[in-house]
C-alpha atoms as a PDB file:
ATOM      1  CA  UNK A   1      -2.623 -11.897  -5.216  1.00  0.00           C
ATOM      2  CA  UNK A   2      -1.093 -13.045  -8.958  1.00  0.00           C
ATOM      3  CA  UNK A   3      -2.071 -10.054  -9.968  1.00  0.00           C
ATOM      4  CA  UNK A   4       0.773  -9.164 -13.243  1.00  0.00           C
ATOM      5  CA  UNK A   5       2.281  -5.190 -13.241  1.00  0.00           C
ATOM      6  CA  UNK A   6       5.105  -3.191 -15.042  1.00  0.00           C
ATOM      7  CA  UNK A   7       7.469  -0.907 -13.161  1.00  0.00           C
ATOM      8  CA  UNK A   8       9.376   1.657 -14.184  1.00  0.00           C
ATOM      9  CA  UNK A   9      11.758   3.273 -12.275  1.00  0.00           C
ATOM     10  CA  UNK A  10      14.798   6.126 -12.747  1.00  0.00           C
ATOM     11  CA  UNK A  11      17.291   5.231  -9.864  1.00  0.00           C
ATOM     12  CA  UNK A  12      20.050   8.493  -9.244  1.00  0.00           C
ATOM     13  CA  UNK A  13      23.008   8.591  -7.720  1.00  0.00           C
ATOM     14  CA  UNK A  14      26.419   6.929  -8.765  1.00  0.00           C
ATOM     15  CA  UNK A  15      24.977   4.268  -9.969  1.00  0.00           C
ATOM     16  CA  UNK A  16      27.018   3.639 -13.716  1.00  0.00           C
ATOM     17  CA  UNK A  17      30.543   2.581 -13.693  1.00  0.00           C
ATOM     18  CA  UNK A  18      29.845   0.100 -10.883  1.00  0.00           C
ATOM     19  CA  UNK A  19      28.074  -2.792 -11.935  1.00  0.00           C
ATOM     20  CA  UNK A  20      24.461  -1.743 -10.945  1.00  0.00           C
ATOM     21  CA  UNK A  21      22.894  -2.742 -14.300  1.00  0.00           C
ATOM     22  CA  UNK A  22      24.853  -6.162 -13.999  1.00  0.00           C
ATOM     23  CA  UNK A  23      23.379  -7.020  -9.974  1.00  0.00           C
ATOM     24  CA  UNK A  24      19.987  -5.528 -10.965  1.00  0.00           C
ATOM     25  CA  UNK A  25      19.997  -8.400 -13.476  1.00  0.00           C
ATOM     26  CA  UNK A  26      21.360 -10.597 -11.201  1.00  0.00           C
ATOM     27  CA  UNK A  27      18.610  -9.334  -8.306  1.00  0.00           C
ATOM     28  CA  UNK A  28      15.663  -9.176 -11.140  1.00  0.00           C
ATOM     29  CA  UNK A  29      16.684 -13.191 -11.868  1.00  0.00           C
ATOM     30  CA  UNK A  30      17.349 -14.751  -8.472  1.00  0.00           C
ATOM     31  CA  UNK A  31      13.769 -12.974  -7.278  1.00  0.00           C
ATOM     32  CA  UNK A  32      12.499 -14.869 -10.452  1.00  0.00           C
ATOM     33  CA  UNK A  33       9.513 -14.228 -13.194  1.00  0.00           C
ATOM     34  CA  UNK A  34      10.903 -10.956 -14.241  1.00  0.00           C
ATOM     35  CA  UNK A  35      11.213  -9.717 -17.140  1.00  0.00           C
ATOM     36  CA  UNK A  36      12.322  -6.331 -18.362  1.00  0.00           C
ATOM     37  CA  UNK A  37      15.417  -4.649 -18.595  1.00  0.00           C
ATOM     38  CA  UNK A  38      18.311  -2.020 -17.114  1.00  0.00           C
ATOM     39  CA  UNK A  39      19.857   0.518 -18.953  1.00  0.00           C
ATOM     40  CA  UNK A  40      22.235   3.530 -18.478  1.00  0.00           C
ATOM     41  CA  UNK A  41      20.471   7.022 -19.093  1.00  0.00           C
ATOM     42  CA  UNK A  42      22.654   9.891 -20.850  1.00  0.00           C
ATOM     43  CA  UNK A  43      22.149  11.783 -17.596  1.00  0.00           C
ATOM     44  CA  UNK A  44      24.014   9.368 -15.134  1.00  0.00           C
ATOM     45  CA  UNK A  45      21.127   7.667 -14.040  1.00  0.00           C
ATOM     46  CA  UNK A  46      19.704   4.142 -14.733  1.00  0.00           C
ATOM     47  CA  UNK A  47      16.240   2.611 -15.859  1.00  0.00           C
ATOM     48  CA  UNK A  48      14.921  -0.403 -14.682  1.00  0.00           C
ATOM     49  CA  UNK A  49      11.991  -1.901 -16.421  1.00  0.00           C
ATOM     50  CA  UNK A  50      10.369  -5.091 -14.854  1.00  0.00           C
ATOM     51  CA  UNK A  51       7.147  -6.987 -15.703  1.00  0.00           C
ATOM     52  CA  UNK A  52       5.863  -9.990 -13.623  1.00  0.00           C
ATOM     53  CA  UNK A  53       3.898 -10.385 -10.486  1.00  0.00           C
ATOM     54  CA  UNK A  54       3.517  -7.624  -9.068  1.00  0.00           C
ATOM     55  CA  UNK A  55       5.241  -8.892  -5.265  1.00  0.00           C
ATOM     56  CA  UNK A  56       8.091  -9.719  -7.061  1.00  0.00           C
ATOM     57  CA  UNK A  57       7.865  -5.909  -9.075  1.00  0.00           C
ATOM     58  CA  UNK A  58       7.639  -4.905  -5.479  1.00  0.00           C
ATOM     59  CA  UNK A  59      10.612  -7.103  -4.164  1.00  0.00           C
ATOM     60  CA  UNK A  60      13.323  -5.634  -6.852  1.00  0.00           C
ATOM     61  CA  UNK A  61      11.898  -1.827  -5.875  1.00  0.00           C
ATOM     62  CA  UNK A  62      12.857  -2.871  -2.035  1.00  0.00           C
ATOM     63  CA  UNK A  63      16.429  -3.798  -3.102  1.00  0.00           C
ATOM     64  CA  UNK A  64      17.281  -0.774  -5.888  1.00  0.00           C
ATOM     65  CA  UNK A  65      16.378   1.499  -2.821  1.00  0.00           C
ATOM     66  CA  UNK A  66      18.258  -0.503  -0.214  1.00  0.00           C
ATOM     67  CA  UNK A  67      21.724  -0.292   0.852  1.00  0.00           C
ATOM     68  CA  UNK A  68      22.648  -3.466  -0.859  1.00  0.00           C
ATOM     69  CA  UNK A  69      23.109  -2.114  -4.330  1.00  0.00           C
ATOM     70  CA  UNK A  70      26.510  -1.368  -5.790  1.00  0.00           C
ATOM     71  CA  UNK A  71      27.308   2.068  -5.777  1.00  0.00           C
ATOM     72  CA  UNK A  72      25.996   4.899  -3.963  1.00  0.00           C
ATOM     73  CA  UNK A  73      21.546   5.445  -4.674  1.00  0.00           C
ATOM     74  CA  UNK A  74      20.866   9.005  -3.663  1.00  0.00           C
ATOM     75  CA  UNK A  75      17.060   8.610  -4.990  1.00  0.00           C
ATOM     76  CA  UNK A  76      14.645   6.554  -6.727  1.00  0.00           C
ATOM     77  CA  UNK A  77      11.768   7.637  -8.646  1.00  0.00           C
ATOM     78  CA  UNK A  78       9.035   4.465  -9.994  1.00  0.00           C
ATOM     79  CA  UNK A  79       5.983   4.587 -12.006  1.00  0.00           C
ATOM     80  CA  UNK A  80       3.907   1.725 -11.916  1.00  0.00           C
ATOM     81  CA  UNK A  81       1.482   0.025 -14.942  1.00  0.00           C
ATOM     82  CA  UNK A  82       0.295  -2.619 -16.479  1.00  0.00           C
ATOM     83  CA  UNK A  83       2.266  -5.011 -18.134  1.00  0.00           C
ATOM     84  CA  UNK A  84       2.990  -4.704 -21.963  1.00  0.00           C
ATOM     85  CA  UNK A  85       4.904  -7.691 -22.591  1.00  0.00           C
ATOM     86  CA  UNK A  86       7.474  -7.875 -25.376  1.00  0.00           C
ATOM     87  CA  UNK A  87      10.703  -9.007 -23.389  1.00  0.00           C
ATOM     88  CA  UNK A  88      12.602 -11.745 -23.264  1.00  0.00           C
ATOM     89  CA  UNK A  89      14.328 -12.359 -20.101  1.00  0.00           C
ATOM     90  CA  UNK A  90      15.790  -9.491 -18.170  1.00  0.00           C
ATOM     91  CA  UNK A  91      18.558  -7.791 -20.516  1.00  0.00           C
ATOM     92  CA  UNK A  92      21.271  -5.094 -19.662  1.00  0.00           C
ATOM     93  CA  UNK A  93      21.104  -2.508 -22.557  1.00  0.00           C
END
C-alpha cells in the first residue's frame, strides 16, 4: 500500500510558545517522505499539512495526538485528501 495522501489537521491545546511547530518538523523528517508544512493559527492553535505515503501521513497523526509532543494537546481535528503537491520539504511558517 504506496498509495500517496494529504492531511490536514488543526491540533488545540497549548501548543505555540513551546516548540511544537519546530518537533513536528523534526517528527515529519525523521518519519521521512513528507512534505508539507506547520504553522501557528491566530486562534492558538496549529496546522499541520503533510503529503506523502499515506502510512507515514498516518504515522505523524499517531505522534501530534500522543503524549510525546511538546506542550499540552487537548484535541486534534484531521481532514484527509489527496495530495496537491507544491512543497518543498517540510517548512515551519
Amino acid at each position: 500500500m504506496n498509495e500517496h495522501a494529504r492531511i490536514t489537521v488543526w491540533v488545540r491545546g497549548r501548543v505555540q510558545r513551546v516548540g511544537f511547530r519546530w518537533f513536528t518538523r523534526e517528527n515529519a523528517l525523521e518519519i521521512g517522505c513528507l512534505k508539507g508544512f506547520a504553522l501557528n493559527l491566530d486562534d492558538g492553535r496549529v496546522q499541520v499539512v503533510a503529503e506523502g505515503p499515506r502510512e507515514n501521513c498516518h504515522r505523524l497523526l499517531e505522534w501530534l495526538r500522543s503524549s510525546d509532543t511538546p506542550g499540552n494537546v487537548d484535541g486534534v481535528t484531521e481532514i484527509w485528501g489527496a495530495p496537491r503537491g507544491g512543497y518543498d520539504g517540510f517548512a515551519i511558517r
